[in-house]
C-alpha atoms as a PDB file:
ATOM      1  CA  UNK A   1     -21.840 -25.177  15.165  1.00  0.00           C
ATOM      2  CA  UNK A   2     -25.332 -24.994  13.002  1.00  0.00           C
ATOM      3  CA  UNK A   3     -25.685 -27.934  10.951  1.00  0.00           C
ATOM      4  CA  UNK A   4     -26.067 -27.832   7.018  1.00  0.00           C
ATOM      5  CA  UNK A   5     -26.148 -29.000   4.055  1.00  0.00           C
ATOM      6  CA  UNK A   6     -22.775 -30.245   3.203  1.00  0.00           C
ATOM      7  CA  UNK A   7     -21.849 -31.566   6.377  1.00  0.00           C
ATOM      8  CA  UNK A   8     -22.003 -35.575   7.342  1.00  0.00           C
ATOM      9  CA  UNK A   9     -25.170 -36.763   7.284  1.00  0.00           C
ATOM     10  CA  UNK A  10     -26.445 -34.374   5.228  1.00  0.00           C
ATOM     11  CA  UNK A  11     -26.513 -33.672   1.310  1.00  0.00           C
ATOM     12  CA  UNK A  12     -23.658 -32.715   0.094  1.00  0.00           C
ATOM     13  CA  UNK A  13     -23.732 -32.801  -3.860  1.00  0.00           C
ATOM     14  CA  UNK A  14     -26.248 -33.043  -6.908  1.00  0.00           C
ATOM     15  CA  UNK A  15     -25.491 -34.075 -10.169  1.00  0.00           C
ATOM     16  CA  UNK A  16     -27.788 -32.689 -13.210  1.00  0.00           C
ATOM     17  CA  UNK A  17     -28.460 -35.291 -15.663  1.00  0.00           C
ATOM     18  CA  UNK A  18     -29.564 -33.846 -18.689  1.00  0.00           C
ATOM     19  CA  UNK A  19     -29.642 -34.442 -22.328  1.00  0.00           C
ATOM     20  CA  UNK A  20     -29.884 -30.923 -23.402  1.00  0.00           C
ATOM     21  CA  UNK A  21     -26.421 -29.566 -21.972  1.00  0.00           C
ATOM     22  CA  UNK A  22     -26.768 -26.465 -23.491  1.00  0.00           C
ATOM     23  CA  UNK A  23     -30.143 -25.604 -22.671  1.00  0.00           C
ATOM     24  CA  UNK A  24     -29.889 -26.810 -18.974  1.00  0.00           C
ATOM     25  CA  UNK A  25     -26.867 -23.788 -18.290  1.00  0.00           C
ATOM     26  CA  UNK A  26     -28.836 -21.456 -20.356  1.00  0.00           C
ATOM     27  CA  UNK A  27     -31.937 -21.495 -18.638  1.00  0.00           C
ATOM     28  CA  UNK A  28     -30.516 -22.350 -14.690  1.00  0.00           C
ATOM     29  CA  UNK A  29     -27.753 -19.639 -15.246  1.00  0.00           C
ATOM     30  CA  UNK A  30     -30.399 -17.206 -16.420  1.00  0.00           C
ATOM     31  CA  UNK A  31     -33.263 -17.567 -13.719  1.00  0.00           C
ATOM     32  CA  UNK A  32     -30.732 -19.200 -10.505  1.00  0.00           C
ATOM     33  CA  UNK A  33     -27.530 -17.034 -11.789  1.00  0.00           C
ATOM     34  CA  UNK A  34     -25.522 -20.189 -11.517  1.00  0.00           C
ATOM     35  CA  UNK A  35     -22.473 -20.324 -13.455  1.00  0.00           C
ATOM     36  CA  UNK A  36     -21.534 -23.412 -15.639  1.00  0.00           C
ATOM     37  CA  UNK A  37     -17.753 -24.451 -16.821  1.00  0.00           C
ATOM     38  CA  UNK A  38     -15.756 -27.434 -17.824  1.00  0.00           C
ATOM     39  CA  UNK A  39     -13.327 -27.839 -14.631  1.00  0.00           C
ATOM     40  CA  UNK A  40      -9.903 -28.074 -16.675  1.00  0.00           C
ATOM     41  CA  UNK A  41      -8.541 -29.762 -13.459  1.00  0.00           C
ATOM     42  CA  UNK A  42     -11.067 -32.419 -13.420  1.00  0.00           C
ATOM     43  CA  UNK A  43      -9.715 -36.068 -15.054  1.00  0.00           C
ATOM     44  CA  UNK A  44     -13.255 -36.228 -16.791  1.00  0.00           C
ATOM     45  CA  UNK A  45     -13.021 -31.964 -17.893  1.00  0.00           C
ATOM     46  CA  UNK A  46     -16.689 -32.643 -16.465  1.00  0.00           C
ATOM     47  CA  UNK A  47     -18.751 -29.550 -16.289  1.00  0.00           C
ATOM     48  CA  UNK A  48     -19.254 -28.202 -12.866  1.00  0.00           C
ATOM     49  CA  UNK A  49     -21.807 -25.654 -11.293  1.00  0.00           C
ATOM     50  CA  UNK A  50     -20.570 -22.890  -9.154  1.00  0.00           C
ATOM     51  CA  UNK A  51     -22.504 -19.881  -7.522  1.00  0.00           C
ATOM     52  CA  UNK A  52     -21.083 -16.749  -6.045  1.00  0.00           C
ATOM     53  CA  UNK A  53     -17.151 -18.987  -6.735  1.00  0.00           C
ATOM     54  CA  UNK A  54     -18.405 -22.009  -4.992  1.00  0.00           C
ATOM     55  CA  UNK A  55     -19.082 -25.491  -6.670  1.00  0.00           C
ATOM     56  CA  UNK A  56     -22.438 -27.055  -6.040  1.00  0.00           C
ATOM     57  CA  UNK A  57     -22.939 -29.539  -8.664  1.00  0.00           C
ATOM     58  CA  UNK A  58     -22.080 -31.364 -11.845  1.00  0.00           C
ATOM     59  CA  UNK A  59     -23.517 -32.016 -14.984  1.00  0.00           C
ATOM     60  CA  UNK A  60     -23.633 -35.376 -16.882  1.00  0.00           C
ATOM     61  CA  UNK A  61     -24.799 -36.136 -20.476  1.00  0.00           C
ATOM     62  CA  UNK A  62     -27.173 -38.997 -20.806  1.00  0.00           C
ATOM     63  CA  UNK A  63     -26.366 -39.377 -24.857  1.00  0.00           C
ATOM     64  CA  UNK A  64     -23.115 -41.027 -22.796  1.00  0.00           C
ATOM     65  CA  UNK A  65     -23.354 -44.499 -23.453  1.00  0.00           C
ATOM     66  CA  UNK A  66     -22.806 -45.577 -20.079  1.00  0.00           C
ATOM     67  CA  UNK A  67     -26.234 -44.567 -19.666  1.00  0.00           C
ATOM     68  CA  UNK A  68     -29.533 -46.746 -21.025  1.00  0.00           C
ATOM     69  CA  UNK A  69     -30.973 -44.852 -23.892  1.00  0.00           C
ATOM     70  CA  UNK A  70     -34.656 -44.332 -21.957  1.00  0.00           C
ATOM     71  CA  UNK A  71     -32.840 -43.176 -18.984  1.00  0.00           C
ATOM     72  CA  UNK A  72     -34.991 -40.077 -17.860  1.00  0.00           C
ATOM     73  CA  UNK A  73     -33.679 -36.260 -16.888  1.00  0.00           C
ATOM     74  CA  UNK A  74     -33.077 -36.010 -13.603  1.00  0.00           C
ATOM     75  CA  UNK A  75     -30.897 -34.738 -10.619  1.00  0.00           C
ATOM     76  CA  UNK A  76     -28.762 -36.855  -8.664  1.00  0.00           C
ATOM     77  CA  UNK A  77     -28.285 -36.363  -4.909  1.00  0.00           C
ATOM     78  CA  UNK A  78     -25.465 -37.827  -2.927  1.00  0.00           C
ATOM     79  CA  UNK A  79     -25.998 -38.084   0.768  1.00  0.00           C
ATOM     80  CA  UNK A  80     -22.447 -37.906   2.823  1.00  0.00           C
ATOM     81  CA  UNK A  81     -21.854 -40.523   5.174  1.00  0.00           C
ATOM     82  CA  UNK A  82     -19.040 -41.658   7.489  1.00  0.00           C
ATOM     83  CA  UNK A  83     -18.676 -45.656   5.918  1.00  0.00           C
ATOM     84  CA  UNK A  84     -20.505 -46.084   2.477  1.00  0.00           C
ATOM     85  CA  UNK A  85     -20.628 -50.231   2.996  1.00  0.00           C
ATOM     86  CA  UNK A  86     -21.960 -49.780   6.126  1.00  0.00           C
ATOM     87  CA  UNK A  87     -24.480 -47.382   5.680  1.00  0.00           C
ATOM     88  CA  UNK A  88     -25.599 -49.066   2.091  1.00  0.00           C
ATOM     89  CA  UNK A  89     -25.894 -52.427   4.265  1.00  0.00           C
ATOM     90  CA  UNK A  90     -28.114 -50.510   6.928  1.00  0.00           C
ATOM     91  CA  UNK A  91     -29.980 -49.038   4.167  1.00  0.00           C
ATOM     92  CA  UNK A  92     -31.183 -52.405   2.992  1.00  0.00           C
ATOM     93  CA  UNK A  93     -31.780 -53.381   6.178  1.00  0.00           C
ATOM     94  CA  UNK A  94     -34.376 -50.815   6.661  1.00  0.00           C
ATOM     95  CA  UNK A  95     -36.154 -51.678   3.832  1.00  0.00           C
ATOM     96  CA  UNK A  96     -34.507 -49.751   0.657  1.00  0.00           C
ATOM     97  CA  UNK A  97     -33.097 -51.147  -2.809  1.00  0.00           C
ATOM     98  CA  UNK A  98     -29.318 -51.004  -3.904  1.00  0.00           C
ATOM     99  CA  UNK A  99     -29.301 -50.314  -7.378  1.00  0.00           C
ATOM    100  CA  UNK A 100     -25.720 -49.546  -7.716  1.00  0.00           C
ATOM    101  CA  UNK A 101     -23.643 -51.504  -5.389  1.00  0.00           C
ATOM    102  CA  UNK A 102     -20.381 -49.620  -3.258  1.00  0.00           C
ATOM    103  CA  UNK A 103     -17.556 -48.737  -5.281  1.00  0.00           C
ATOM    104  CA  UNK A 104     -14.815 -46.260  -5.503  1.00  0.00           C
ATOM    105  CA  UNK A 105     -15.181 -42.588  -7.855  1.00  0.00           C
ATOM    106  CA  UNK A 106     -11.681 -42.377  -8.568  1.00  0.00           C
ATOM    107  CA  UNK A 107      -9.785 -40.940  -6.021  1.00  0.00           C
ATOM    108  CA  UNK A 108     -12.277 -38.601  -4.578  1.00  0.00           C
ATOM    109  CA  UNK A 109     -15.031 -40.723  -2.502  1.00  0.00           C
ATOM    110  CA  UNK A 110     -16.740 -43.810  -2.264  1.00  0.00           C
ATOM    111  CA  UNK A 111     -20.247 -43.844  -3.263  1.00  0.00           C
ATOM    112  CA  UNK A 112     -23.529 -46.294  -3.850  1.00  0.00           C
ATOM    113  CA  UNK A 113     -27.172 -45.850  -5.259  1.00  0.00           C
ATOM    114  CA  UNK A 114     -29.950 -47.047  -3.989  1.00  0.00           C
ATOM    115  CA  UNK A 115     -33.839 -46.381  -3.983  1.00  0.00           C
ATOM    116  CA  UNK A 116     -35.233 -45.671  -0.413  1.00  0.00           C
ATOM    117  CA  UNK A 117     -38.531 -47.645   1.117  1.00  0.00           C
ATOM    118  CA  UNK A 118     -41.218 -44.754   0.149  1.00  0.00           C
ATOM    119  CA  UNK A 119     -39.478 -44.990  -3.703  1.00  0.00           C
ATOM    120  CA  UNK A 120     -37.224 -41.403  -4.097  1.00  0.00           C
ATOM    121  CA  UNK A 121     -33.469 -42.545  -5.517  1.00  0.00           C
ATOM    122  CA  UNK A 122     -30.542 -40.936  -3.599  1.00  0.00           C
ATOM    123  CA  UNK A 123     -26.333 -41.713  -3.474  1.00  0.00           C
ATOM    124  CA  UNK A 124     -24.176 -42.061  -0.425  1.00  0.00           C
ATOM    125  CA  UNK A 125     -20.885 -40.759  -0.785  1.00  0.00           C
ATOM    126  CA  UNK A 126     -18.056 -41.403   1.555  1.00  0.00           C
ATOM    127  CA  UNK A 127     -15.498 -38.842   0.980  1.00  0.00           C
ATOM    128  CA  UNK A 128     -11.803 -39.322   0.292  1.00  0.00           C
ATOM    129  CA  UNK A 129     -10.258 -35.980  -1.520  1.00  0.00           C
ATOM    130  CA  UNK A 130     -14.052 -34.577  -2.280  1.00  0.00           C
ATOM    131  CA  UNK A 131     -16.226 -33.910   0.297  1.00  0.00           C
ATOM    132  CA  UNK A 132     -18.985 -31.794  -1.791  1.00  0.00           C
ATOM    133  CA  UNK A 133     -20.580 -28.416  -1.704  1.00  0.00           C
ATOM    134  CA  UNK A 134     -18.865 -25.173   0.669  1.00  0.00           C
ATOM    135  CA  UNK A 135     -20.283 -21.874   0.885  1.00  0.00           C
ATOM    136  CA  UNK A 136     -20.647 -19.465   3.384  1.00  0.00           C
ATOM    137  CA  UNK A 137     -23.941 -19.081   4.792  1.00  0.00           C
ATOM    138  CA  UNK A 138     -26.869 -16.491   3.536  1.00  0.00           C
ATOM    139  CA  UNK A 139     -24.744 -16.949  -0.542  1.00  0.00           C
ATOM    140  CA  UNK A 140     -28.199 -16.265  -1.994  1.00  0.00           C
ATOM    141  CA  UNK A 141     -28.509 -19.453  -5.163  1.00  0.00           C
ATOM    142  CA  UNK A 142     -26.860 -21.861  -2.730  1.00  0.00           C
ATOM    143  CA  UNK A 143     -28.188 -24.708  -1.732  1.00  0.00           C
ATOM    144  CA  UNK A 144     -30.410 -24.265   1.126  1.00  0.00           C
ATOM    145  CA  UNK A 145     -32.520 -27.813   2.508  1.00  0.00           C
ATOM    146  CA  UNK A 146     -33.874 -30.951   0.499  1.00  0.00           C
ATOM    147  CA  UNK A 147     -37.168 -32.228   0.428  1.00  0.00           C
ATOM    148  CA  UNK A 148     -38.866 -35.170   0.257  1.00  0.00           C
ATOM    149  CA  UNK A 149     -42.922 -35.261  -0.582  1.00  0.00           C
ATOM    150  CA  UNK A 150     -44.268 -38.858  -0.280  1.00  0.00           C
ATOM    151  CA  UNK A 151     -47.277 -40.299   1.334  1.00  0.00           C
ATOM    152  CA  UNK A 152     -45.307 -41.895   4.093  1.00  0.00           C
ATOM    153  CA  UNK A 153     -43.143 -39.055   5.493  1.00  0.00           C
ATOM    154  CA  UNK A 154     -42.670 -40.258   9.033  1.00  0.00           C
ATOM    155  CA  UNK A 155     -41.596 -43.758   7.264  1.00  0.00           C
ATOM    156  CA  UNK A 156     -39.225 -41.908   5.195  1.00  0.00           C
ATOM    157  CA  UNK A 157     -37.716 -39.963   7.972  1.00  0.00           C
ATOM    158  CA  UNK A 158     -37.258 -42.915   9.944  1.00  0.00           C
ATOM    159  CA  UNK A 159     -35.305 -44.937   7.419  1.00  0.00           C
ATOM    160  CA  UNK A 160     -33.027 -42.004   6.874  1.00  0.00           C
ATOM    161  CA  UNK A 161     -32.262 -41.506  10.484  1.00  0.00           C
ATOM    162  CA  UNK A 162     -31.813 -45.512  11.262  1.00  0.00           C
ATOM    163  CA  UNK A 163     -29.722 -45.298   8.068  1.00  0.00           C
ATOM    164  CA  UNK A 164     -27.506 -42.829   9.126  1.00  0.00           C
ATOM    165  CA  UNK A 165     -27.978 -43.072  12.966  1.00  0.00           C
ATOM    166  CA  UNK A 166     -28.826 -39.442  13.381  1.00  0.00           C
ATOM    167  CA  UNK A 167     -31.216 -37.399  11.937  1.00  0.00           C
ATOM    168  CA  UNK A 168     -31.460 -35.176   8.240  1.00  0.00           C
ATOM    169  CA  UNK A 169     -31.083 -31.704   9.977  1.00  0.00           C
ATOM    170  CA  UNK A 170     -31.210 -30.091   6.768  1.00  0.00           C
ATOM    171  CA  UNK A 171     -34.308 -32.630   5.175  1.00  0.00           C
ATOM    172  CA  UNK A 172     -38.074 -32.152   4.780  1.00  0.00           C
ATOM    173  CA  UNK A 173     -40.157 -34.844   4.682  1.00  0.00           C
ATOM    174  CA  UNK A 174     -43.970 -33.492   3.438  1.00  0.00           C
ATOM    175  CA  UNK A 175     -47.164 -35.539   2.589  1.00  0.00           C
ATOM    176  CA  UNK A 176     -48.086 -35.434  -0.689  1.00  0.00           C
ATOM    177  CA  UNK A 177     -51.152 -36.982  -1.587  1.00  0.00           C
ATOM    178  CA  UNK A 178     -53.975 -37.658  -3.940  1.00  0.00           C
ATOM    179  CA  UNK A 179     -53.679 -38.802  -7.848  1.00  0.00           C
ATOM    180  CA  UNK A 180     -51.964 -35.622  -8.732  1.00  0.00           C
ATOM    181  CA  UNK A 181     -48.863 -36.405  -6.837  1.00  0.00           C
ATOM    182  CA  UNK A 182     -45.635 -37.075  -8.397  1.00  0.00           C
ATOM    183  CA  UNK A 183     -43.327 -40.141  -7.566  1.00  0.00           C
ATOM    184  CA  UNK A 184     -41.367 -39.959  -4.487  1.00  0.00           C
ATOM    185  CA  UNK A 185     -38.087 -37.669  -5.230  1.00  0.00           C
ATOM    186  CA  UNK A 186     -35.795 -35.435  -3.524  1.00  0.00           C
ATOM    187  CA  UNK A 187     -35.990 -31.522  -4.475  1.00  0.00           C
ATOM    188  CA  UNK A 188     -33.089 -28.978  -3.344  1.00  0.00           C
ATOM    189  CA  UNK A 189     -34.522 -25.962  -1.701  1.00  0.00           C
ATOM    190  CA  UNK A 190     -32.400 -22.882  -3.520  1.00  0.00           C
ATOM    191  CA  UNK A 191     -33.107 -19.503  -1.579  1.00  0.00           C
ATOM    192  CA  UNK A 192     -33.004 -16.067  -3.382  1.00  0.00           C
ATOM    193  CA  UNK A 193     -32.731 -12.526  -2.890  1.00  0.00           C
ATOM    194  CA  UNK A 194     -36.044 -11.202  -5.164  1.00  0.00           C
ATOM    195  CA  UNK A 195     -38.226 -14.026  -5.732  1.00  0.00           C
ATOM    196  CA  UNK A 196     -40.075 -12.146  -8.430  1.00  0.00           C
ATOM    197  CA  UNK A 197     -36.789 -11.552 -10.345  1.00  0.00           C
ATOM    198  CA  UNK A 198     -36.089 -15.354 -10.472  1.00  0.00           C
ATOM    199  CA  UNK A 199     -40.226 -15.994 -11.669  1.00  0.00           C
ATOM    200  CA  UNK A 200     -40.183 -12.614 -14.414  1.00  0.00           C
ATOM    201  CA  UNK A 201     -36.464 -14.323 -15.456  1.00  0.00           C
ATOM    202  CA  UNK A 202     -37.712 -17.818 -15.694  1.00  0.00           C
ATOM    203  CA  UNK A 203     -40.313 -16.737 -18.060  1.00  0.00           C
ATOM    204  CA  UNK A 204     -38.170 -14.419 -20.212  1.00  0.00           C
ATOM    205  CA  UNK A 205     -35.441 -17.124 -21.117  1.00  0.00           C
ATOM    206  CA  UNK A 206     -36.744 -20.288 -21.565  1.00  0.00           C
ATOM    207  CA  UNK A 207     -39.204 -23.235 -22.139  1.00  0.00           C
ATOM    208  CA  UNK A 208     -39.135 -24.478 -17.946  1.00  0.00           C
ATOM    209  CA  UNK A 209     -42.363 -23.807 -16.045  1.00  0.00           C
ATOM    210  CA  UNK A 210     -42.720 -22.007 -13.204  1.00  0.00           C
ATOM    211  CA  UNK A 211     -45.579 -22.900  -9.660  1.00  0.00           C
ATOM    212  CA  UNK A 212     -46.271 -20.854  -6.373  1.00  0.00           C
ATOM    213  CA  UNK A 213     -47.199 -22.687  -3.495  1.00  0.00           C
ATOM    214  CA  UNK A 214     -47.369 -21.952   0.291  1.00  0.00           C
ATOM    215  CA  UNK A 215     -45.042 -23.568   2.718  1.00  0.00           C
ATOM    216  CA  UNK A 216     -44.526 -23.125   6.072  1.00  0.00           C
ATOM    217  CA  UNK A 217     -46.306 -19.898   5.552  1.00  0.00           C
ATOM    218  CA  UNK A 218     -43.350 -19.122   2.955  1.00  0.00           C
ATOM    219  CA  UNK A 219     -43.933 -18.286  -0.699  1.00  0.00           C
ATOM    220  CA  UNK A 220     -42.200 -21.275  -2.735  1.00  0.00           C
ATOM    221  CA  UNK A 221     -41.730 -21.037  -6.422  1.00  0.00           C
ATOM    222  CA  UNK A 222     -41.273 -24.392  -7.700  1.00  0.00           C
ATOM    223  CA  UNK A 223     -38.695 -23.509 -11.102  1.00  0.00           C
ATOM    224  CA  UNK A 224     -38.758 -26.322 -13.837  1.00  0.00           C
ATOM    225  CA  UNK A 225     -36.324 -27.055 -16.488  1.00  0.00           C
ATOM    226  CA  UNK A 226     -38.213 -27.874 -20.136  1.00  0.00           C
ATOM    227  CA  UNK A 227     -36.525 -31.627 -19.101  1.00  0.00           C
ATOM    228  CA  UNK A 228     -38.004 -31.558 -15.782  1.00  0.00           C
ATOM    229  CA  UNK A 229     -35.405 -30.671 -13.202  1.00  0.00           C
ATOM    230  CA  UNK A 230     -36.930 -28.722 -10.948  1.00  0.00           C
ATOM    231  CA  UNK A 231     -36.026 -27.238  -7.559  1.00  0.00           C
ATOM    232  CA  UNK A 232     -37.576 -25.025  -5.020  1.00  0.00           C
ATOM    233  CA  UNK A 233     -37.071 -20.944  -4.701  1.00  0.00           C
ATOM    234  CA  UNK A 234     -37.642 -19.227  -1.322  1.00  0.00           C
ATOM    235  CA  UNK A 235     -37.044 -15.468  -0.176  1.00  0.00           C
ATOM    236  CA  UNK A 236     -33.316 -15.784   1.442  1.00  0.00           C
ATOM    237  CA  UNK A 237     -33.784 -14.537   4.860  1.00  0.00           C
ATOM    238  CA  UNK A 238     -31.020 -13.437   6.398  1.00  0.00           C
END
């Protein structure tokens, strides 16, 4: 079977934290054609994001008070694993930080935070009812790989594999260096159908920025919220 994201040991779920609800689903649902809705059978009536009928994230307001007022945009990403104290006690082992200790999400999973030895913030999550994203493979707006960009990729691949015991099939880890280099952080990698529909879209309905790059000998458009969440958009190829 071909590993990928959503399995164990790989990602499995993101969570958009945002302070401009509104704006976020506008311009992602415009340029990504991801669709977002409160989930009426969710406890919290959080809202969810789906693509093509399949659920690959959630959205989280940061005016909630359960977050600090100069908490910063960003996108969570939880990491499935097979034992969440386990793995979070292996993780500091190797070197990272546990910001938010092991505890239990209700009735769906287990999960921790933590910040990894090169600096980039990521979740485990031990499933109990919820085990994270599904979708069938070539759904074009689906999550495709993550990436990390730090100056210490082979460090950060190592930690990940000792933390896990097996490596990140589905994970990049890229140099990235010199001053204009931005902190360590995990990107999804979102493939397309037309590329240069997603770019001519991003600039017709919103305030986000859009970047070309060259990976892998792929074009890579790197698609930017006016917050700051950003991911990467490849050519699906099928």
């Amino acid at each position: 079977m071909t590993t990928r994201l959503g399995s164990l040991n790989e990602f499995c779920w993101m969570d958009l934290k945002t302070r401009d609800l509104a704006g976020t689903a506008t311009f992602f649902s415009k340029t990504l054609g991801w669709r977002f809705a409160v989930d009426e059978e969710d406890w919290r009536k959080a809202t969810k994001v789906a693509v093509d009928g399949h659920l690959i994230g959630g959205v989280s307001d940061l005016a909630d008070p359960v977050y600090p007022p100069e908490t910063p945009a960003h996108i969570a990403y939880y990491l499935a694993v097979d034992n969440v104290d386990r793995r979070a006690e292996a993780a500091t082992v190797n070197g990272a930080r546990l910001l938010v200790p092991p505890f239990d999400a209700g009735g769906q999973g287990r999960m921790a935070t933590l910040i990894d030895p090169v600096g980039a913030a990521f979740s485990l999550w031990q499933p109990h009812h919820f085990t994270g994203w599904k979708f069938p493979p070539h759904t074009a707006g689906a999550p495709r790989r993550m990436v990390l960009a730090c100056e210490q990729p082979d460090k950060a691949r190592r930690f990940y594999e000792e933390t896990t015991s097996t490596p990140l099939t589905c994970a990049d880890f890229i140099a990235a260096l010199g001053p204009s280099a931005s902190a360590p952080h995990w990107e999804l990698a979102v493939d397309v159908d037309d590329l240069d529909s997603v770019v001519a879209r991003a600039h017709d309905h919103g305030h986000g920025s859009v970047t070309w790059s060259e990976e892998t000998g792929r074009r890579v458009v790197r698609l930017s919220s006016s917050e700051g969440l950003a991911f990467q958009v490849r050519r699906l190829e099928r």
